[in-house]
Protein backbone atom coordinates (compact mmCIF):
# COMPACT_ATOMS: atom_id res chain seq x y z
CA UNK A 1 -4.54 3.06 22.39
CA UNK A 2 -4.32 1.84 26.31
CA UNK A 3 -5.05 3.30 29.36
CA UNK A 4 -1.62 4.87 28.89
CA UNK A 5 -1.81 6.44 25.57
CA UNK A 6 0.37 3.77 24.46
CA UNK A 7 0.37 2.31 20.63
CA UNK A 8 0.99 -1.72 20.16
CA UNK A 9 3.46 -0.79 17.34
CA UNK A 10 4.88 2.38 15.31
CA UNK A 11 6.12 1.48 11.88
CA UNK A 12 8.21 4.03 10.09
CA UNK A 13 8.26 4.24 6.00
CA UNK A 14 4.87 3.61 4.02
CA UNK A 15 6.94 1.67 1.00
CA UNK A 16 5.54 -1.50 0.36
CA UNK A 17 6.60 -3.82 2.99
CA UNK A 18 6.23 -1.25 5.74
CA UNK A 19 2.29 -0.54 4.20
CA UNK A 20 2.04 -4.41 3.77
CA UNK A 21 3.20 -4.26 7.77
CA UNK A 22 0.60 -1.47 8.70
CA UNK A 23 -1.91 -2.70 7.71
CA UNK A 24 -1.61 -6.45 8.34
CA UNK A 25 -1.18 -5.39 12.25
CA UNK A 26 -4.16 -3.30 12.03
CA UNK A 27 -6.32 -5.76 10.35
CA UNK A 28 -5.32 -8.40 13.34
CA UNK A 29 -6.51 -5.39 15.75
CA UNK A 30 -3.45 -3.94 17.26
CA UNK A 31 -3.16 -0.85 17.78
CA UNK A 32 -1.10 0.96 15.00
CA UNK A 33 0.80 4.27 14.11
CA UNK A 34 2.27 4.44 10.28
CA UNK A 35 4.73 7.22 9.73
CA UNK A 36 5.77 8.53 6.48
CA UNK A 37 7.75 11.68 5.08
CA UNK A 38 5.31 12.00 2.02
CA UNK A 39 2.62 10.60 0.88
CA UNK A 40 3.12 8.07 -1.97
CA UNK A 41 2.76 9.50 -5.88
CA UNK A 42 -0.99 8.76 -7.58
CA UNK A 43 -1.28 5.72 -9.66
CA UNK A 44 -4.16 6.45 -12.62
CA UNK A 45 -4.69 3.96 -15.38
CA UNK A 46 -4.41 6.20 -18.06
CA UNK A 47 -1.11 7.28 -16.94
CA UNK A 48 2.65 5.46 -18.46
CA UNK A 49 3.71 2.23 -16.81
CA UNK A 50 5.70 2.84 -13.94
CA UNK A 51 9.14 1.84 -14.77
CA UNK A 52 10.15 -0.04 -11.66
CA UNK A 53 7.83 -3.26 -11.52
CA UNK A 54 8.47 -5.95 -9.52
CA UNK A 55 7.81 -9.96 -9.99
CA UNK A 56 5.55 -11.35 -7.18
CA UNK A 57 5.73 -14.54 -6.28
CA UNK A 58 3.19 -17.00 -4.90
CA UNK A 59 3.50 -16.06 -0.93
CA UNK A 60 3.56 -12.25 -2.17
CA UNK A 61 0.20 -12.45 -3.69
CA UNK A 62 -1.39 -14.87 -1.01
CA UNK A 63 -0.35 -11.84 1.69
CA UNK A 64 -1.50 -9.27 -0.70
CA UNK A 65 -5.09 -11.29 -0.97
CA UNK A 66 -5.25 -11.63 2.86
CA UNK A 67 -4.71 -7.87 3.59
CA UNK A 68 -7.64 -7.63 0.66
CA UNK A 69 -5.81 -5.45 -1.99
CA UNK A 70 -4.82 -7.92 -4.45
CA UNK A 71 -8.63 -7.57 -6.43
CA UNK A 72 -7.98 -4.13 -6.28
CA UNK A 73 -4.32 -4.76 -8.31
CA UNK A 74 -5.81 -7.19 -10.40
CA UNK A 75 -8.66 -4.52 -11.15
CA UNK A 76 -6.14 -1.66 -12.00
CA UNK A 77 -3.53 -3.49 -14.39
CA UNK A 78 -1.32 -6.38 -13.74
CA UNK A 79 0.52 -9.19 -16.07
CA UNK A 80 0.62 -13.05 -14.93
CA UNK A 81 4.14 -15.07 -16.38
CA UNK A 82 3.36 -18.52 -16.87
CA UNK A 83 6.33 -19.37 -18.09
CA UNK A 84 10.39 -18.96 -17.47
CA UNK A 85 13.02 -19.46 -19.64
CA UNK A 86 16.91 -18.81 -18.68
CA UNK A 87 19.61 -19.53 -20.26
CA UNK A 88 23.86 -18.33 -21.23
CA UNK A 89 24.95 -16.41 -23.61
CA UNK A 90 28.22 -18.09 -23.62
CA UNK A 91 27.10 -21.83 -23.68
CA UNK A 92 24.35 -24.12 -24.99
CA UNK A 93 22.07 -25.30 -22.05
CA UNK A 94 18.50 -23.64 -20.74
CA UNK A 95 16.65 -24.04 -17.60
CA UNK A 96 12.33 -23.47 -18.35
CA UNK A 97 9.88 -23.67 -15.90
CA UNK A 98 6.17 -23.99 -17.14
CA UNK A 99 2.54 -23.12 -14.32
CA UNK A 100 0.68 -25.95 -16.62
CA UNK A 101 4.01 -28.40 -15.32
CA UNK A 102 2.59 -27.63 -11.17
CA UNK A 103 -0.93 -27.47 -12.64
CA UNK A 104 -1.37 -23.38 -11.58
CA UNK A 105 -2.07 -20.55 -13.62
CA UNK A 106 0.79 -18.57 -13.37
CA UNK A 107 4.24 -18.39 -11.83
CA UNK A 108 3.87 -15.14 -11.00
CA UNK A 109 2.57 -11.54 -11.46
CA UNK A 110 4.60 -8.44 -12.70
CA UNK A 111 2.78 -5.44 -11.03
CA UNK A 112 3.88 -1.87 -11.14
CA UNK A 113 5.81 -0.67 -7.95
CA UNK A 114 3.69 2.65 -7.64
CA UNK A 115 0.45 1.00 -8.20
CA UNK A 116 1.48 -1.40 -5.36
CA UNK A 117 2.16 1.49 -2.76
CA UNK A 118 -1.26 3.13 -4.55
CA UNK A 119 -3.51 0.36 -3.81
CA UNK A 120 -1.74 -0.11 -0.02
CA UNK A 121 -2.23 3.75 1.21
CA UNK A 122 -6.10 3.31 0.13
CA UNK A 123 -6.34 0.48 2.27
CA UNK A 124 -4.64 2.36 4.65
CA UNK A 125 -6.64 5.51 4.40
CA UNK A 126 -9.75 3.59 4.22
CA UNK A 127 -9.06 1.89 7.73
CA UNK A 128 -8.69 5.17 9.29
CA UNK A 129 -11.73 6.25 7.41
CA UNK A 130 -13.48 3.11 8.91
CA UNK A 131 -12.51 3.86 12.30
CA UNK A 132 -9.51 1.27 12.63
CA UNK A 133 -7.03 1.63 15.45
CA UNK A 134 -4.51 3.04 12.89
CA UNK A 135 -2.69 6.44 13.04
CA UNK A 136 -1.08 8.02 9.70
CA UNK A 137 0.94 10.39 10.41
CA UNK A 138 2.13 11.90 7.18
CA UNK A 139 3.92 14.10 6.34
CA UNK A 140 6.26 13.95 9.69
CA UNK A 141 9.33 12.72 10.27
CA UNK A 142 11.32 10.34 13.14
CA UNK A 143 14.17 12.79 14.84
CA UNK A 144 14.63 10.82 17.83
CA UNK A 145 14.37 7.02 19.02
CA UNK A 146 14.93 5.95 22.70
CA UNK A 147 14.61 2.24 23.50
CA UNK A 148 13.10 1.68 27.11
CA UNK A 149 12.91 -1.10 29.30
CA UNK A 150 9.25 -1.72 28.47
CA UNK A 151 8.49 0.75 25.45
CA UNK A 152 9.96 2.33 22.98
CA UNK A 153 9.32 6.59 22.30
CA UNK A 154 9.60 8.23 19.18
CA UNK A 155 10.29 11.42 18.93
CA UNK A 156 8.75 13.41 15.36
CA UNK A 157 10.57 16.47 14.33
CA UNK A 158 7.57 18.59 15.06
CA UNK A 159 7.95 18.01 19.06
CA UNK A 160 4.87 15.19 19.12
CA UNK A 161 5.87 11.87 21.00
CA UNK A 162 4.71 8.37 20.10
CA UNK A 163 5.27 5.44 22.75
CA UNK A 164 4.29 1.81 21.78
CA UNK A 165 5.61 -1.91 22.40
CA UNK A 166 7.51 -1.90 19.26
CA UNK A 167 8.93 0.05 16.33
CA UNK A 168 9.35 -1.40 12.89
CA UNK A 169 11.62 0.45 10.64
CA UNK A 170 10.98 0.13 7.03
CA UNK A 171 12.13 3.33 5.53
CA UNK A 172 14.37 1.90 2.69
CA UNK A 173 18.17 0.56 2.07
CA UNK A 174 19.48 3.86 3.59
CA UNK A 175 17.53 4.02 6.53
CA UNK A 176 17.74 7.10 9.05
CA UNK A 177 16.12 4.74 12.46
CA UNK A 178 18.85 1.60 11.08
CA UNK A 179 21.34 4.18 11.48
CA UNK A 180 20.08 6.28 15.07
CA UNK A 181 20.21 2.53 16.08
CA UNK A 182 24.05 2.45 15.65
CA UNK A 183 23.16 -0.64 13.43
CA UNK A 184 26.06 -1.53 10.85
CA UNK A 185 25.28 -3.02 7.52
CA UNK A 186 28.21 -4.90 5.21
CA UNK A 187 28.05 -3.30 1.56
CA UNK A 188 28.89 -4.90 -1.65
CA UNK A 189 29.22 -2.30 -4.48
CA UNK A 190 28.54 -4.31 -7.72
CA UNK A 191 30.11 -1.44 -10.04
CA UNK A 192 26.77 -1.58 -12.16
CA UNK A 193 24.15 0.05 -12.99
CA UNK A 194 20.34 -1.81 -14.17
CA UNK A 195 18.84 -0.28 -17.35
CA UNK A 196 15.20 0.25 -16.99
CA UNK A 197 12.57 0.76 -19.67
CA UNK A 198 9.25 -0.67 -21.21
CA UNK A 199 10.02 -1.84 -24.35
CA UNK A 200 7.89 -3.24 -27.50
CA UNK A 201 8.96 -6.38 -29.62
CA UNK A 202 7.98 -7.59 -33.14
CA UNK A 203 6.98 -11.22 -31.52
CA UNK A 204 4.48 -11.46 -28.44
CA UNK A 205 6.19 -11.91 -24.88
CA UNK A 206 3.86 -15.45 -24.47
CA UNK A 207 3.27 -14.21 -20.98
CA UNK A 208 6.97 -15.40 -20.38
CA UNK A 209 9.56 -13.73 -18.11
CA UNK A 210 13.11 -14.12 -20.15
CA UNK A 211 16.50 -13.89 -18.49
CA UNK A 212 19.46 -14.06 -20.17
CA UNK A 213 22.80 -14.38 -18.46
CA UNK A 214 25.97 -12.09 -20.45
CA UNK A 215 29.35 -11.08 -19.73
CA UNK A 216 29.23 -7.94 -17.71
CA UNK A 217 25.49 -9.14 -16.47
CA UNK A 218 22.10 -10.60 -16.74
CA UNK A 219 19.39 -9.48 -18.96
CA UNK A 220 15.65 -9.85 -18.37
CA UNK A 221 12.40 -9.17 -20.23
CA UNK A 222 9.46 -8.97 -18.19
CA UNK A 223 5.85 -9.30 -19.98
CA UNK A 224 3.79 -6.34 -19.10
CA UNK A 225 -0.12 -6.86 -19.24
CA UNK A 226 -0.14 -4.29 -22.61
CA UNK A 227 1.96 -6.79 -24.46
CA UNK A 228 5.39 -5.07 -23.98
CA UNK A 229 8.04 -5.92 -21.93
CA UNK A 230 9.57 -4.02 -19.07
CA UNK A 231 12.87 -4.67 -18.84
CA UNK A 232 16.08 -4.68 -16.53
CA UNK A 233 19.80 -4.66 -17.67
CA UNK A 234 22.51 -4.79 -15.42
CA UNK A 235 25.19 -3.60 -16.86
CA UNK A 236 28.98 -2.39 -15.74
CA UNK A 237 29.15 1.24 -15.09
CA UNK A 238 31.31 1.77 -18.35
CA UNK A 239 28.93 0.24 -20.64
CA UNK A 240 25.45 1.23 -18.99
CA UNK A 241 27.36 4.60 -20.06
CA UNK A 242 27.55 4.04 -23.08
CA UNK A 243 24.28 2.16 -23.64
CA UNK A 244 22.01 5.30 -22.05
CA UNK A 245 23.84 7.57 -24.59
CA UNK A 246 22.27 5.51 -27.24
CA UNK A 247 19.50 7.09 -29.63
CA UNK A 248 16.68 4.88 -29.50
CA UNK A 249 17.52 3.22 -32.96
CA UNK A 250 20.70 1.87 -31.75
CA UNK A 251 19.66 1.08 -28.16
CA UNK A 252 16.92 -1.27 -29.41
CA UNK A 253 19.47 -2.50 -32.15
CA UNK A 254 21.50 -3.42 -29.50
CA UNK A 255 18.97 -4.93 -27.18
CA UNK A 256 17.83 -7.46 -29.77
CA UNK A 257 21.40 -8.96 -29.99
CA UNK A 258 21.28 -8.91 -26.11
CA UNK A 259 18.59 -10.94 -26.10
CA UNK A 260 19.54 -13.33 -28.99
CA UNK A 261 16.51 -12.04 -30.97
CA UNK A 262 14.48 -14.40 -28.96
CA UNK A 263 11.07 -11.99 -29.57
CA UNK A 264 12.31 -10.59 -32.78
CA UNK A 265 13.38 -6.97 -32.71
CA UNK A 266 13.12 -4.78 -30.58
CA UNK A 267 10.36 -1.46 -31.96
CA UNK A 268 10.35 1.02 -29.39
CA UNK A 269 11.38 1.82 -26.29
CA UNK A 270 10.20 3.86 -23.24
CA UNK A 271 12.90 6.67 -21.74
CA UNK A 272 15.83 4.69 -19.95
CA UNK A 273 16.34 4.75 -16.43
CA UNK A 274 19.17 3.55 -14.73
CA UNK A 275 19.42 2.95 -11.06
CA UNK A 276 23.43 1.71 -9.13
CA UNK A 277 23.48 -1.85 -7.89
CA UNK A 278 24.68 -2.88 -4.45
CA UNK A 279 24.16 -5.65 -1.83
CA UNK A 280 23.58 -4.00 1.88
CA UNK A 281 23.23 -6.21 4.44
CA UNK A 282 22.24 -4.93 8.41
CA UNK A 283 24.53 -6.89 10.73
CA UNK A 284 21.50 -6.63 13.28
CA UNK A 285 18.00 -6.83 12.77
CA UNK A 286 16.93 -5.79 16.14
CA UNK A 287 17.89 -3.38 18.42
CA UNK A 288 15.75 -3.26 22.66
CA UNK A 289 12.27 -2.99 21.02
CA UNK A 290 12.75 -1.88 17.82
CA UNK A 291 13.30 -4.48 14.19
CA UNK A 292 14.45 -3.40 10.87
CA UNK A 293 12.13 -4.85 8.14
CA UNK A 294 12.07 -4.93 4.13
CA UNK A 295 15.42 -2.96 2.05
CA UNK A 296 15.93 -1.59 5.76
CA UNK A 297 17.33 -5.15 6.57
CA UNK A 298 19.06 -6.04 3.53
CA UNK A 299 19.11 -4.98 -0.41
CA UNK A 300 20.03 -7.50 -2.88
CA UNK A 301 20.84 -8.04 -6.75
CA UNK A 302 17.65 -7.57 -9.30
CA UNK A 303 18.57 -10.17 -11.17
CA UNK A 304 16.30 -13.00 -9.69
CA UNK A 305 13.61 -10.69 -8.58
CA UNK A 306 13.35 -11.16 -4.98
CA UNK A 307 14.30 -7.78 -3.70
CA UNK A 308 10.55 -7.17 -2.44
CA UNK A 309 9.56 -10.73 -2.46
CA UNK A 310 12.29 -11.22 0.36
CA UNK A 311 10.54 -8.43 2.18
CA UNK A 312 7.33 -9.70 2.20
CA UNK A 313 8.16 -12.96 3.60
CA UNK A 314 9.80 -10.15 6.54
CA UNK A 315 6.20 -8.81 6.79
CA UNK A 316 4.60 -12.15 7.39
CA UNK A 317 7.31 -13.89 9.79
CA UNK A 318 6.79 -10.68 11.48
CA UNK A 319 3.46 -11.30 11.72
CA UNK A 320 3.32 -14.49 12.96
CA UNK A 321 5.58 -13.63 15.76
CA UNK A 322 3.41 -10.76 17.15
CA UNK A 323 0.48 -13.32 16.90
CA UNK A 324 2.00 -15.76 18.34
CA UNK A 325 3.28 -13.50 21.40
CA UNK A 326 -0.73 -11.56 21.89
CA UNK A 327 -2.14 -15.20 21.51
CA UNK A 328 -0.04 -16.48 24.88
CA UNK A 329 -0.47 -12.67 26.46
CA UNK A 330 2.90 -11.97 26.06
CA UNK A 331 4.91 -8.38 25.31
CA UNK A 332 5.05 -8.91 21.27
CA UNK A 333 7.69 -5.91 21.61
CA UNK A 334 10.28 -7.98 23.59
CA UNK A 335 13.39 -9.97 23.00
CA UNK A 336 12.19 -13.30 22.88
CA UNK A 337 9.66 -12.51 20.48
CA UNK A 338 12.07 -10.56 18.06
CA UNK A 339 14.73 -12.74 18.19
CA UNK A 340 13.22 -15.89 16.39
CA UNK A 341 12.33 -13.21 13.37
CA UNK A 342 16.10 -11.99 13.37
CA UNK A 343 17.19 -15.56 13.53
CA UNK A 344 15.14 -16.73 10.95
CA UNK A 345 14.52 -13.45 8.42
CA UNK A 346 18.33 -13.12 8.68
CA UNK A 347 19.49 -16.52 7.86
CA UNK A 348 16.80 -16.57 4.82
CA UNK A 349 18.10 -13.17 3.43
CA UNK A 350 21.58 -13.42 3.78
CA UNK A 351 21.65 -16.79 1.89
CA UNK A 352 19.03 -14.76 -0.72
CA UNK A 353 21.82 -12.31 -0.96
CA UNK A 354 24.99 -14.27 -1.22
CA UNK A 355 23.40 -16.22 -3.20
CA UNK A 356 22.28 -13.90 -6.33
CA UNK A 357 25.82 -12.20 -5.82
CA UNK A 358 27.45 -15.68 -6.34
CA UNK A 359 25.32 -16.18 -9.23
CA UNK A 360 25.92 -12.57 -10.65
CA UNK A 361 29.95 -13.38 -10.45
CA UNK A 362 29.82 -16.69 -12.30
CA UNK A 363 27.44 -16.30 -15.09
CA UNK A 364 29.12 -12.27 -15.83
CA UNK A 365 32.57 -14.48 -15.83
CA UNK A 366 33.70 -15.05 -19.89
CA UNK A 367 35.50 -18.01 -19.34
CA UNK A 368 35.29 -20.76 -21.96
CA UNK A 369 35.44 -23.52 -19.21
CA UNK A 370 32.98 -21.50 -16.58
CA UNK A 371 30.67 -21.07 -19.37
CA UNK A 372 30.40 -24.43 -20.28
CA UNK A 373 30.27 -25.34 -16.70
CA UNK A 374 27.23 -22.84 -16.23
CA UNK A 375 25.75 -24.69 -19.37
CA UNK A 376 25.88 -27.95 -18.52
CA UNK A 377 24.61 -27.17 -14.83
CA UNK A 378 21.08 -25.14 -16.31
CA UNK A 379 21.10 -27.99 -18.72
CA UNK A 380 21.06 -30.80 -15.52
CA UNK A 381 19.02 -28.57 -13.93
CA UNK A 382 16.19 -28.69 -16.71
CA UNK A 383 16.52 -32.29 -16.52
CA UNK A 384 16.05 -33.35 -12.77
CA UNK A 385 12.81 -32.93 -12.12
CA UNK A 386 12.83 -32.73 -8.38
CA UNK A 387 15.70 -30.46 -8.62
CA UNK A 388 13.58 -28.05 -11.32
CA UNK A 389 10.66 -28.22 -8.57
CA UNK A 390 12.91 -26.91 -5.96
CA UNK A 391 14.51 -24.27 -8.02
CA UNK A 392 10.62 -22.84 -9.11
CA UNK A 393 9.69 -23.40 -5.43
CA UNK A 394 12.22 -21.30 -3.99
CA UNK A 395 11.53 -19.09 -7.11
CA UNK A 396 7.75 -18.81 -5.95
CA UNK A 397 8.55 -18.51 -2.05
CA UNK A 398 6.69 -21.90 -1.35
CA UNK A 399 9.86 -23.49 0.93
């Protein structure tokens, strides 16, 4: 801290992105409080995949390498896809993407959400353990926020107050500081529910992330690095219902016709999860000195896997701004340094968001002529190469 017992930034929610946050900021010397309610659960090898995973794209894992965590993921247990394959239900037509086609090893990684946050609050803890300008404060909890002229204080509900430059609230899609802020968010209920489980299959996954696009919603199977697949159905309400009532039998029965028997059928299955699907938006971003980052900003459709990837890119725009800012001496907590993040992380995410919810309305549409249209246009897609390269570079967040 300063002269003034003053931190350089207070971020609030130890999820991914706002761990990712900490400890960037920390590792580029600033001064840095993380505060969390509880502590994230263990991760231990011997223990059942976690069923939430998420697919990391390129800029994900280039972050993850700079912080210095990613050996540690890659040590613990993580799956590469090297290749993609999408295609309708309704209509011939099928859009692949192949690493050996860009000459890289994989596309991507599928990596267990808890073993993410695992790997992150060691770093974390580690930092303080090495003497690092970082604070954790868990467990506590944010009751109060005042925005200053030149600070911002945070008041925790145990009657301690934390001033710094600039508060970064990542504490999730229903976030207590978005809302203190008198921040507004537009909502899109989907009326579905994704189906989550780790599932076995009579052929091998070929280190290939499937999607397949259905009336009602979009399937995908997700290779997991113990040859299984995880995978995530979104379903309407109704028949996620229905589906979840299932014994196992049937439920895999059914899954193998879902997926057009593309790996054979389907042998076992973990428990099924099911989470509710919405889009939330935050009409702001930032509010005097304090900036809403990760699912505190926006929360998007699963079905092209960008929920987290969308807050990582948050993380390292963030990032560069507050570099930028100490580089020329200048407050990193004030509004011309925040603004080019809002203007830019916005813009990015919204079109993310409208984007997968446009895509989500005309592939779960059963009309002959919109499903031939959807055909023909993963079909052209396939075939244009430059257009293919743009699709899997958006895919792998290299625009």
């Amino acid at each position: 801290m300063n002269r003034r017992g003053e931190l350089d930034v207070i971020v609030v929610g130890a999820g991914i992105a706002g761990s990712a946050m900490a400890l960037a900021l920390v590792r580029d010397g600033l001064d840095v409080a993380l505060i969390e309610v509880r502590p994230p659960p263990a991760w231990k090898v011997e223990d059942e995949v976690d069923a939430r995973v998420v697919a990391l794209a390129a800029d994900a894992v280039a972050l993850f390498e700079d912080l210095g965590v990613w050996a540690d993921v890659l040590a613990a247990r993580a799956s590469p896809y090297r290749r993609m394959r999408v295609w309708d239900a309704l209509a011939p037509g099928q859009l692949e993407f192949d690493s050996a086609d860009r000459g890289e090893a994989a596309l991507g990684w599928i990596v267990e959400n808890r073993l993410l946050q695992h790997v992150l609050w060691r770093a974390l803890c580690k930092a303080v353990d090495d003497g690092k300008s970082l604070r954790l404060l868990c467990p506590a909890e944010v009751s109060t926020v005042e925005n200053e002229a030149d600070g911002v204080v945070v008041g925790l509900a145990d009657g301690a107050r934390l001033r710094s430059r600039l508060l970064v609230a990542a504490d999730g899609a229903n976030s207590p500081i978005r809302q203190q802020l008198g921040i507004g968010t537009r909502d899109r209920d989907y009326r579905q529910r994704a189906i989550v489980a780790h599932v076995g299959t009579e052929r091998a996954h070929e280190a290939t992330a499937w999607q397949r696009f259905q009336p009602g919603g979009p399937l995908a199977f997700l290779p997991l690095a113990d040859g299984r697949c995880s995978i995530v159905w979104s379903l309407q309400n109704d028949e996620a219902t229905r589906l979840l009532a299932l014994d196992d039998a049937a439920f895999c029965s059914e899954l193998g016709c879902a997926l057009d028997f593309r790996l054979g059928a389907i042998t076992t299955t973990t428990p099924r999860l099911a989470f509710p699907l919405r889009m939330r938006l935050a009409e702001r971003y930032v509010a005097g000195r304090c900036v809403l980052l990760g699912d505190a900003a926006h929360a998007v459709h699963p079905l092209a896997g960008q929920g987290l990837n969308l807050g990582l890119r948050d993380v390292r725009n963030l990032r560069e701004q507050v570099q930028r800012a100490r580089s020329r001496n200048s407050d990193h907590g004030a509004a011309h340094v925040l603004r080019p993040y809002e203007r830019e992380r916005r813009s990015e995410n919204t079109l993310a968001a409208n984007s997968f919810s446009l895509i989500e309305t005309s592939f779960g549409a059963d009309s002959s002529v919109v499903a031939g249209l959807r055909g023909l246009a993963l079909g052209v897609a396939n075939r244009i190469t430059p257009l293919k390269r743009l699709l899997g570079d958006a895919a792998a967040g290299r625009l």
